[in-house]
Protein backbone atom coordinates (compact mmCIF):
# COMPACT_ATOMS: atom_id res chain seq x y z
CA UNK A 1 75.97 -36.29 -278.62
CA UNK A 2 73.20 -34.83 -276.08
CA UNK A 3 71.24 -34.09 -279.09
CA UNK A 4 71.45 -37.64 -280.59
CA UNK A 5 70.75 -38.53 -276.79
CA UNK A 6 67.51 -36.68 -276.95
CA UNK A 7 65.98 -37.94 -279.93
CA UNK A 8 67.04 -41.21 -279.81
CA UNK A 9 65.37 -41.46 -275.82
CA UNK A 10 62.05 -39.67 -277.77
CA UNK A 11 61.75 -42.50 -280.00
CA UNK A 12 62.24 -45.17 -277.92
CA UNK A 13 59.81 -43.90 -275.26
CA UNK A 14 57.04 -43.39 -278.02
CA UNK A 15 57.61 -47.04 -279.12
CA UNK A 16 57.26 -48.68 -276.28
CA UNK A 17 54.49 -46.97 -275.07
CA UNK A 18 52.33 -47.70 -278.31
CA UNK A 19 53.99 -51.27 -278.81
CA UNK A 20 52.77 -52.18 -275.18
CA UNK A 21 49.65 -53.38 -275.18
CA UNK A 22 49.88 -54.71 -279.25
CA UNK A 23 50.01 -58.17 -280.15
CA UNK A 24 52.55 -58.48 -282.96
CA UNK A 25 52.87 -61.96 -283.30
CA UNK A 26 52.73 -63.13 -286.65
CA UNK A 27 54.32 -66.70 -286.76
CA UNK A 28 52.30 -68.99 -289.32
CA UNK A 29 50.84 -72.42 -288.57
CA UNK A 30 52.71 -75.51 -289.65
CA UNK A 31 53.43 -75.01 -293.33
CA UNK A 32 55.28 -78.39 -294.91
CA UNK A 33 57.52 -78.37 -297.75
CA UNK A 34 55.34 -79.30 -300.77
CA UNK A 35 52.51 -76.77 -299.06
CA UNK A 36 54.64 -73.75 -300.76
CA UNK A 37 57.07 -75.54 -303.00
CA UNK A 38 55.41 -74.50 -306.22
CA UNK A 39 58.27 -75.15 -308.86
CA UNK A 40 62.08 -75.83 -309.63
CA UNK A 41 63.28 -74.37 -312.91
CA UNK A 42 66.98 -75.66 -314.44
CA UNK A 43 68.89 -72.55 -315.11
CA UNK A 44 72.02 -75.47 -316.46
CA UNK A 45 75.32 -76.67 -314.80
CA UNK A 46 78.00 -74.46 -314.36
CA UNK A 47 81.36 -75.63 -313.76
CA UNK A 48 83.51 -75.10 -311.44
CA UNK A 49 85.72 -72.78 -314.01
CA UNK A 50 82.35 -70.98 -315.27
CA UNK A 51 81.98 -70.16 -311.61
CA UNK A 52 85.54 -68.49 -311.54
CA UNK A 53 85.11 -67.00 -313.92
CA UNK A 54 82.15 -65.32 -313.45
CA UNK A 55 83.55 -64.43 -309.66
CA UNK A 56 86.55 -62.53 -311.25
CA UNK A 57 84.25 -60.26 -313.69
CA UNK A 58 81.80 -59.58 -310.49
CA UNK A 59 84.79 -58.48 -308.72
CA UNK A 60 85.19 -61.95 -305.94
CA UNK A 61 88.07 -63.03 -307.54
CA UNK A 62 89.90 -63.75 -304.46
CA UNK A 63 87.04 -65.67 -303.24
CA UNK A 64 87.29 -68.04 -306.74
CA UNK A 65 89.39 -70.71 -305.39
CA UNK A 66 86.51 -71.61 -303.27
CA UNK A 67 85.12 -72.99 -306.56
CA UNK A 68 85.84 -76.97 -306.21
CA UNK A 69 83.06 -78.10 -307.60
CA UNK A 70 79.91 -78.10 -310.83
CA UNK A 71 77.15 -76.79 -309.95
CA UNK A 72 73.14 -77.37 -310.77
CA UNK A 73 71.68 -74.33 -310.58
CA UNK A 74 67.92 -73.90 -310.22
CA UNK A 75 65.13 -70.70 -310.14
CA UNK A 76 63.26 -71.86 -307.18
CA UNK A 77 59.38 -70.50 -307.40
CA UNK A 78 57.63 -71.24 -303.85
CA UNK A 79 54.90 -69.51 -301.39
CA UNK A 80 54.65 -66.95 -298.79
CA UNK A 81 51.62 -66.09 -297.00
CA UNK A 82 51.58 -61.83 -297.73
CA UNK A 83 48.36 -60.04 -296.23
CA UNK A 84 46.34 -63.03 -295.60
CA UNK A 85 47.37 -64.42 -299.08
CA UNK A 86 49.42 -66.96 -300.45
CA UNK A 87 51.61 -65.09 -302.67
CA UNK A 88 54.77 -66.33 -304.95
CA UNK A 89 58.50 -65.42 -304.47
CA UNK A 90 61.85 -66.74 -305.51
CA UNK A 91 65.35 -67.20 -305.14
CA UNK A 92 68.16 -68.93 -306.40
CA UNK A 93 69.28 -72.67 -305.41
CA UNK A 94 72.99 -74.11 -306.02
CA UNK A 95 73.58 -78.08 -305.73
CA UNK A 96 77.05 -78.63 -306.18
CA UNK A 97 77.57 -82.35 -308.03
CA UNK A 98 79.36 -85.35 -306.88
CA UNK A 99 79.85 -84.54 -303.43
CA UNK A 100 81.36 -87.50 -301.66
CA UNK A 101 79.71 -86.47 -298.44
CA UNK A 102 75.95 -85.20 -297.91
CA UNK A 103 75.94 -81.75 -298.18
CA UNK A 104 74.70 -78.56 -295.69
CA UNK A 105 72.91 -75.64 -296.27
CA UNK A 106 74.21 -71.89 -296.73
CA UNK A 107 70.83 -69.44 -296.51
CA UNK A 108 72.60 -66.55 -297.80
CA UNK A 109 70.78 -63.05 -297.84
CA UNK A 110 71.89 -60.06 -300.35
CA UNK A 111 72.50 -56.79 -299.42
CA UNK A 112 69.64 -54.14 -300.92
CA UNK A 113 69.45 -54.22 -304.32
CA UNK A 114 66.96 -51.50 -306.01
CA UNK A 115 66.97 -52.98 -310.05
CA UNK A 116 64.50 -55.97 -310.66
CA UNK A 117 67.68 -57.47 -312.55
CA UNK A 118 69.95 -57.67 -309.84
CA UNK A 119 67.18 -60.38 -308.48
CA UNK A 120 69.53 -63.40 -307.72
CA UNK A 121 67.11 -66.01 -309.69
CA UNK A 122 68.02 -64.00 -312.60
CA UNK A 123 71.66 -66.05 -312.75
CA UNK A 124 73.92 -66.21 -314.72
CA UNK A 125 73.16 -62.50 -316.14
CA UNK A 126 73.33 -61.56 -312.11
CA UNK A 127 75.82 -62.55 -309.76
CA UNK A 128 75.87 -62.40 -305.76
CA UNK A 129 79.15 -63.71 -304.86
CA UNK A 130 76.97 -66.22 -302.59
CA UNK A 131 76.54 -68.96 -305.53
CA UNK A 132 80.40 -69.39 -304.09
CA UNK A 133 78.86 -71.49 -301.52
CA UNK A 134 77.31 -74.07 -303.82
CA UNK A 135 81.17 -74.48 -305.53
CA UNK A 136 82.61 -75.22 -302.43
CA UNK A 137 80.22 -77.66 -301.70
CA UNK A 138 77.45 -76.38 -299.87
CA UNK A 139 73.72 -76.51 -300.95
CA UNK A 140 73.23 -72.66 -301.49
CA UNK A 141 69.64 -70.99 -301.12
CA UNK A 142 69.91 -67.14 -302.59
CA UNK A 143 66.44 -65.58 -301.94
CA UNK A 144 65.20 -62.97 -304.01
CA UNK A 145 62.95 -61.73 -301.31
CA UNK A 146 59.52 -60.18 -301.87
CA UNK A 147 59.64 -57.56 -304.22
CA UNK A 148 61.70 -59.23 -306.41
CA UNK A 149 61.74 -61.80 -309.09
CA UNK A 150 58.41 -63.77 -309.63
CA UNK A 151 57.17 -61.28 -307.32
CA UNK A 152 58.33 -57.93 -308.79
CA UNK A 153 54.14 -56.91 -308.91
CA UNK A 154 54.64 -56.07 -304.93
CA UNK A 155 56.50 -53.42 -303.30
CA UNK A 156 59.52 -54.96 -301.64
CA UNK A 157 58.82 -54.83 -298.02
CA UNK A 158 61.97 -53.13 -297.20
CA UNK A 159 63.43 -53.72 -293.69
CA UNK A 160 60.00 -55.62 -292.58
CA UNK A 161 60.81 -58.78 -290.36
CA UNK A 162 57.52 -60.71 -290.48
CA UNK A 163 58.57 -61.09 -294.72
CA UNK A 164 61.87 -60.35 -294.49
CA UNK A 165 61.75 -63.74 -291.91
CA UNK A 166 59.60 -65.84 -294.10
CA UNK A 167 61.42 -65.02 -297.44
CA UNK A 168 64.62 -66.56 -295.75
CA UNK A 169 62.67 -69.60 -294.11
CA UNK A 170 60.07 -70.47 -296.99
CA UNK A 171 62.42 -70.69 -299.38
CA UNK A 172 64.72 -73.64 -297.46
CA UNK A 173 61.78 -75.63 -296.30
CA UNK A 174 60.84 -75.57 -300.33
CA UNK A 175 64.37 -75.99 -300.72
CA UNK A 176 64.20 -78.72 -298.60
CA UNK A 177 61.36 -80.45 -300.19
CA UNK A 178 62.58 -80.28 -303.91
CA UNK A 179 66.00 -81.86 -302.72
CA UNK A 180 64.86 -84.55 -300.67
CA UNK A 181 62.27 -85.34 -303.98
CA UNK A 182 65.53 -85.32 -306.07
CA UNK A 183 67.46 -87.96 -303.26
CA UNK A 184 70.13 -85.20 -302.84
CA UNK A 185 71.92 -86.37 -299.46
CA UNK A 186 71.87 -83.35 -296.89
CA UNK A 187 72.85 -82.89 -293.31
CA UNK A 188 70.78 -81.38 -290.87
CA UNK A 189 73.19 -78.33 -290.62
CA UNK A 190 72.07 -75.14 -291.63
CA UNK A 191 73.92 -71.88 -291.70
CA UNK A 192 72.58 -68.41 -292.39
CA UNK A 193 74.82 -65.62 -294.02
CA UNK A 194 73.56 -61.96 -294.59
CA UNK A 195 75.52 -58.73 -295.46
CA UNK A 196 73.64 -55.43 -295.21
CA UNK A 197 69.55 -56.14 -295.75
CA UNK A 198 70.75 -59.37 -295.83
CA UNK A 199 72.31 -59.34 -292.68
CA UNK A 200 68.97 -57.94 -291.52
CA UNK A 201 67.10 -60.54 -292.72
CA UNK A 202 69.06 -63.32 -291.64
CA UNK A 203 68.50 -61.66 -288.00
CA UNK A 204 64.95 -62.07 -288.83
CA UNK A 205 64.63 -65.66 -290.07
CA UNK A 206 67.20 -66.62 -287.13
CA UNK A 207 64.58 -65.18 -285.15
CA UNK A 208 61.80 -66.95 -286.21
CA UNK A 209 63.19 -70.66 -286.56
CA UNK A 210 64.78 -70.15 -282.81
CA UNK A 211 60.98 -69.09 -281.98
CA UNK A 212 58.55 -70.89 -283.92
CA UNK A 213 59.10 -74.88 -283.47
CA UNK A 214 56.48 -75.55 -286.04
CA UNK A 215 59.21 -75.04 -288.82
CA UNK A 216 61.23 -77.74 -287.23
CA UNK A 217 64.91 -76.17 -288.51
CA UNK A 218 67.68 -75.16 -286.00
CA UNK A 219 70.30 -73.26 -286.86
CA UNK A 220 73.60 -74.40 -286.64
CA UNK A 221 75.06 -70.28 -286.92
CA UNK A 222 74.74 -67.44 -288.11
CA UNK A 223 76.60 -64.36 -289.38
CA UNK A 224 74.96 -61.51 -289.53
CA UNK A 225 76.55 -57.84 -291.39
CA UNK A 226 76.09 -54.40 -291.25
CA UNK A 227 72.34 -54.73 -290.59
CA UNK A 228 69.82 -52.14 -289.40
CA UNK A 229 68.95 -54.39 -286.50
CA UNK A 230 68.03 -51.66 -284.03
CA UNK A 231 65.85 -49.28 -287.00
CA UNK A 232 65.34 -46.76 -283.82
CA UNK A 233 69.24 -46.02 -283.33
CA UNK A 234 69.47 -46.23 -286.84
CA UNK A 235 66.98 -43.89 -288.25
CA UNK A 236 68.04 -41.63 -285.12
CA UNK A 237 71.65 -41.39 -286.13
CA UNK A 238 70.48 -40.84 -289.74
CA UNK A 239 68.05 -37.81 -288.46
CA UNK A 240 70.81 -36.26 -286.33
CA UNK A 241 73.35 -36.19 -288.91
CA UNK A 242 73.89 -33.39 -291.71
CA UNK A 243 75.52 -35.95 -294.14
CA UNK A 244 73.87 -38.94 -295.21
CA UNK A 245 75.35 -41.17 -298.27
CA UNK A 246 72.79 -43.79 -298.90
CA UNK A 247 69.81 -41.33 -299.59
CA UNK A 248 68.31 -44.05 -301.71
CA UNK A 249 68.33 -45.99 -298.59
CA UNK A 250 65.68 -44.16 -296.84
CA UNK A 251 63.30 -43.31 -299.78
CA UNK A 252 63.33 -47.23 -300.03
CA UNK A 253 62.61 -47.44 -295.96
CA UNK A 254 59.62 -44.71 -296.46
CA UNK A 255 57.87 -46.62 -300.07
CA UNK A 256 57.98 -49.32 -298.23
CA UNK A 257 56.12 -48.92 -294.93
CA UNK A 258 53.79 -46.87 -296.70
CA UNK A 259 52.65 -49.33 -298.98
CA UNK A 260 53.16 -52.71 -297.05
CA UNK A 261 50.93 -50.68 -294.07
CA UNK A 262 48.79 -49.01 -296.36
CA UNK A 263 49.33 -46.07 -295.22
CA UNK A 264 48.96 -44.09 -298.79
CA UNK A 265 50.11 -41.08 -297.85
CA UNK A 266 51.53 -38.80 -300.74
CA UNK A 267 55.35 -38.84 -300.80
CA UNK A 268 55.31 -34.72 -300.53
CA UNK A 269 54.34 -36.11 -296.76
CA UNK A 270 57.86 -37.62 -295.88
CA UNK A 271 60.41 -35.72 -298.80
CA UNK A 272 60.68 -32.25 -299.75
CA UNK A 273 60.45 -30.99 -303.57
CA UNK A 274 61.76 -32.03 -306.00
CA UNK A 275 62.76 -35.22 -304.75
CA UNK A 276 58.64 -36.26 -303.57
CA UNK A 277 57.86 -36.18 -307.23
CA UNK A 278 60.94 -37.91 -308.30
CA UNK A 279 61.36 -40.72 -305.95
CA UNK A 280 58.42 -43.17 -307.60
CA UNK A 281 60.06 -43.27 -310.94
CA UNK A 282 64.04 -43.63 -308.93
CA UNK A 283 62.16 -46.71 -307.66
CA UNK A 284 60.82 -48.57 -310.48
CA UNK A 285 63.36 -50.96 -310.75
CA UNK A 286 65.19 -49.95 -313.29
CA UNK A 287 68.18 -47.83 -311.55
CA UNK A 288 71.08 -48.44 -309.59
CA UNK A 289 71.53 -47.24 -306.01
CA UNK A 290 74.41 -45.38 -307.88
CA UNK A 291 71.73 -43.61 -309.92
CA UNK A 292 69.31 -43.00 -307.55
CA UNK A 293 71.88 -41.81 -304.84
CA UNK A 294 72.85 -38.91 -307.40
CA UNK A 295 69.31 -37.94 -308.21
CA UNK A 296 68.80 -37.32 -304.09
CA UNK A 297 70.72 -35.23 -301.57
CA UNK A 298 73.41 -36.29 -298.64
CA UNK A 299 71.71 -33.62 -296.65
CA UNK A 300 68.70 -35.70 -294.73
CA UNK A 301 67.67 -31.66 -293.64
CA UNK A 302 67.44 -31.61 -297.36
CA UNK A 303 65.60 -34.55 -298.26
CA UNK A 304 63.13 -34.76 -295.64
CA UNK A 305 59.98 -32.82 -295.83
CA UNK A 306 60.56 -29.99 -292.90
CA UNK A 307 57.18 -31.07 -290.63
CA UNK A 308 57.87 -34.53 -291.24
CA UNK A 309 61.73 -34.38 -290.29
CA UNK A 310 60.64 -31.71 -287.07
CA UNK A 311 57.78 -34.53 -285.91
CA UNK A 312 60.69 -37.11 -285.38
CA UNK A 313 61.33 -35.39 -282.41
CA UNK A 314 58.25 -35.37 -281.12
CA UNK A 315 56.54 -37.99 -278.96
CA UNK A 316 52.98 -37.31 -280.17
CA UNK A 317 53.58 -36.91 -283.88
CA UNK A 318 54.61 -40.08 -286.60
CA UNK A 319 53.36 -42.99 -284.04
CA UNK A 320 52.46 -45.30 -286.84
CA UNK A 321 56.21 -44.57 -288.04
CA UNK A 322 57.76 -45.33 -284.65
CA UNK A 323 55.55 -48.43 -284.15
CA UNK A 324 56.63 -50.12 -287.25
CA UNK A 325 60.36 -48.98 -285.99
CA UNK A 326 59.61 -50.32 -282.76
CA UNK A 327 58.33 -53.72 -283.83
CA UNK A 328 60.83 -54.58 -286.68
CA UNK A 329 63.63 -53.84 -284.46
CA UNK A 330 65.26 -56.76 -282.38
CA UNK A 331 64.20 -55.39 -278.96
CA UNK A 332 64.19 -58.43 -276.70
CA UNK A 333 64.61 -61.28 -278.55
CA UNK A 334 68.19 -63.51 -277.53
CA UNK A 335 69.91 -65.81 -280.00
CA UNK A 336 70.27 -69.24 -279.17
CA UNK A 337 72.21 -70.37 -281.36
CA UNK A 338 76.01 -69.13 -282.53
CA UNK A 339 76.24 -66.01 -283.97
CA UNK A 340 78.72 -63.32 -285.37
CA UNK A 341 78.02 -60.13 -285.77
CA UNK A 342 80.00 -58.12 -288.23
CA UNK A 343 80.56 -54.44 -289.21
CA UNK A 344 82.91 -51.68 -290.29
CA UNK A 345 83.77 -49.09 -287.87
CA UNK A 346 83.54 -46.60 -290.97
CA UNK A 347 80.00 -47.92 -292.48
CA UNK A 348 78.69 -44.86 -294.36
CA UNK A 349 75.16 -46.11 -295.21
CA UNK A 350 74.45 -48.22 -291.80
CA UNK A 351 75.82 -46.73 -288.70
CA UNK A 352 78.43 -48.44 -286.66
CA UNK A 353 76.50 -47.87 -283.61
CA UNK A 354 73.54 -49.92 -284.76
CA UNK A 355 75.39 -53.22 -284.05
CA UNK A 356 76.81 -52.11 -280.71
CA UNK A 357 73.48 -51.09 -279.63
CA UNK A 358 72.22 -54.73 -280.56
CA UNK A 359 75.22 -56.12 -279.42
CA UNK A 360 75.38 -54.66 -276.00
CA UNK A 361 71.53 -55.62 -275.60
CA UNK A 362 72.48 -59.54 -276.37
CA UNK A 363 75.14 -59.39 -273.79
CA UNK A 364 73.07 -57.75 -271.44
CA UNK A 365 69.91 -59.95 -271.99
CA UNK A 366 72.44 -63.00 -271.02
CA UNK A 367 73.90 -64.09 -274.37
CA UNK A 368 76.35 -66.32 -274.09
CA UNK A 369 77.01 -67.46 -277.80
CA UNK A 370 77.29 -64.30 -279.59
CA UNK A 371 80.06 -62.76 -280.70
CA UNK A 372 80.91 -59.05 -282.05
CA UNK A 373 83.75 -58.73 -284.64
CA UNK A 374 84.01 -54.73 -285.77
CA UNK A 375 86.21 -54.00 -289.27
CA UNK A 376 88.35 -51.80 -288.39
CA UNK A 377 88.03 -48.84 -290.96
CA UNK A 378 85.89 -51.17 -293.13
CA UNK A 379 82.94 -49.10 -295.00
CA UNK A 380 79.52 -50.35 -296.14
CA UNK A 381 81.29 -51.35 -299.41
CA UNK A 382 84.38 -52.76 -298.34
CA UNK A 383 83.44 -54.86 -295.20
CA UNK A 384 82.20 -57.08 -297.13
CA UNK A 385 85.41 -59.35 -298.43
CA UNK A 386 86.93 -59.36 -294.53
CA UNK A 387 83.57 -60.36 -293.53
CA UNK A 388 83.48 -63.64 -295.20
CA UNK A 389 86.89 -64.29 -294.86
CA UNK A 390 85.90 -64.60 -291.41
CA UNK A 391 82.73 -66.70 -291.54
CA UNK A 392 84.00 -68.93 -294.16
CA UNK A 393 86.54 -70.90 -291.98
CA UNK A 394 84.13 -70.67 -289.04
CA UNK A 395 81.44 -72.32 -291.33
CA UNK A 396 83.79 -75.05 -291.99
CA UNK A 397 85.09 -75.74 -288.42
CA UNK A 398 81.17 -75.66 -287.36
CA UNK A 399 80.25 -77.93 -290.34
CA UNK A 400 80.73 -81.41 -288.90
């Protein structure tokens, strides 16, 4: 414990000293709906038995009920402004049919997903779970996020907020626009959902619509799972532990801030041999987190190039590291607006301790509408299920 104390107290210090003087604010102008709507591609209507059906072979078959009603499903192409450029990405949009009622939207953010064709605009051949929401009669929005889909030519920006944000929040103003073209009736209620990266990045665009007016969105809730909110405690426990079992987790942390910050430094900088050499072809896109896991070690002493793991610890060495921690962490902002926060006490890929830290930091900053619900003995893999057991109801009692 002292030692976790130590490094942890290292990190933070550097961040804060380097992060106090920098101005990190990012938010975008006014952007309006058919400014980054670029296109709305039929992908067919499934019915409400397709749906179960696919549910049951993607393993949410007790989540198939929930399918009441046909569904138009659509690849939704639309902009995002990436290194002073206005760049395309993608996601997946559900319209459930002949709703007697106008409908709300569900923003619902995937976990991390390392194959290009686990994108979720690649349905039917890929299937989140989340299209759920769209059978039960809520206007889904699935983003693929940078990285992904239409936008497979740029390294995902793994665990970044600015993009992580306006992935989430470009894609349901689009949304937005292409509906209200199409006379679909909508409330004004919109609810974000996010498991794992998703759960990060639904912190994130939460974030930036309870910040940044010019969107003109509010959140009606959100739930928020097993996210690496706090990247400092995170990456901390990670470094102070000698078993780790989401390698693949942290080669995808280290590609991406060294690309998305041009860094450029040779991977032999951050991993030990063999893995240095082997990580750029685990990360083309075409493996499993499965495959890569096995191709990587547990052992983060292992993985980790020895200087590189040693200057962790020290206050002087990796600053462009901790900065990037530092600033895509949730360090002072407050959520307005209701919010769960979710996560197994037994998560072996995102440490328990990284939602109590954030959690602790709401209460202490003066939250008053947040709410922490822990899964007892739940791991990364199977929090999931109780998780939306949970939000779904809440969702519904919230949704009037």
């Amino acid at each position: 414990m002292k030692k976790n104390f130590s490094l942890l107290s290292v990190v933070l210090v550097t961040v804060f000293v380097y992060t106090s003087c920098r101005k990190t604010d990012w938010h975008p102008g006014p952007q309006s709906g058919n400014q980054i709507f670029v296109s709305a591609t039929s992908l067919g209507t499934f019915s409400k038995t397709d749906l179960q059906g696919l549910a049951a072979k993607a393993g949410f078959g007790a989540f198939a009920p929930l399918a009441v009603y046909n569904v138009d499903f659509y690849k939704l192409v639309y902009k995002i402004n990436y290194k002073g450029s206005m760049v395309e990405a993608s996601g997946l949009l559900g319209v459930p049919k002949k709703l007697l009622l106008p409908s709300s939207i569900v923003s619902a953010q995937h976990g991390t997903i390392f194959r290009y064709a686990d994108a979720p605009s690649n349905f039917p051949n890929t299937f989140t779970g989340f299209e759920l929401f769209a059978a039960a009669g809520y206007i889904a929005v699935i983003p693929d996020y940078l990285g992904y889909g239409v936008s497979e030519n740029i390294t995902h920006p793994y665990y970044d907020k600015q993009y992580s944000a306006l992935s989430v929040v470009n894609m349901i103003e689009a949304a937005k626009y292409f509906l209200q073209k199409q006379k679909t009736a909508m409330t004004n209620r919109l609810f974000l959902v996010g498991y794992s990266e998703g759960g990060y990045a639904t912190m994130a665009a939460q974030e930036e619509i309870e910040t940044n007016p010019a969107h003109k969105l509010t959140v009606t809730a959100a739930a928020e799972g097993a996210g690496g909110y706090d990247l400092t405690t995170f990456l901390s426990d990670v470094a102070d532990t000698s078993y780790y079992s989401a390698p693949s987790f942290l080669a995808m942390i280290m590609k991406s801030y060294n690309t998305t910050y041009s860094w450029n430094r040779p991977y032999s900088d951050f991993f030990q041999q063999p893995y240095a050499s082997e990580i750029p072809a685990l990360l083309d896109g075409s493996k499993t987190r499965e495959q890569i896991d096995a191709s990587l070690t547990t052992s983060p002493a292992a993985l980790f190039n020895p200087t590189f793991y040693a200057n962790l610890k020290d206050p002087t060495k990796e600053t462009a590291l901790k900065i990037k921690v530092g600033e895509n962490s949730f360090l002072s902002w407050v959520p307005k607006s209701p919010t769960r926060l979710y996560h197994g006490t037994a998560d072996d890929a995102v440490p328990f301790n990284t939602s109590v830290v954030t959690y602790n930091r709401f209460i202490a900053a003066g939250a008053t509408n947040v709410e922490f619900i822990p899964i007892p003995n739940g791991t990364h893999a199977t929090s999931v299920s109780p998780m939306m057991s949970n939000v779904l109801p809440w969702i519904i009692s919230l949704d009037k």
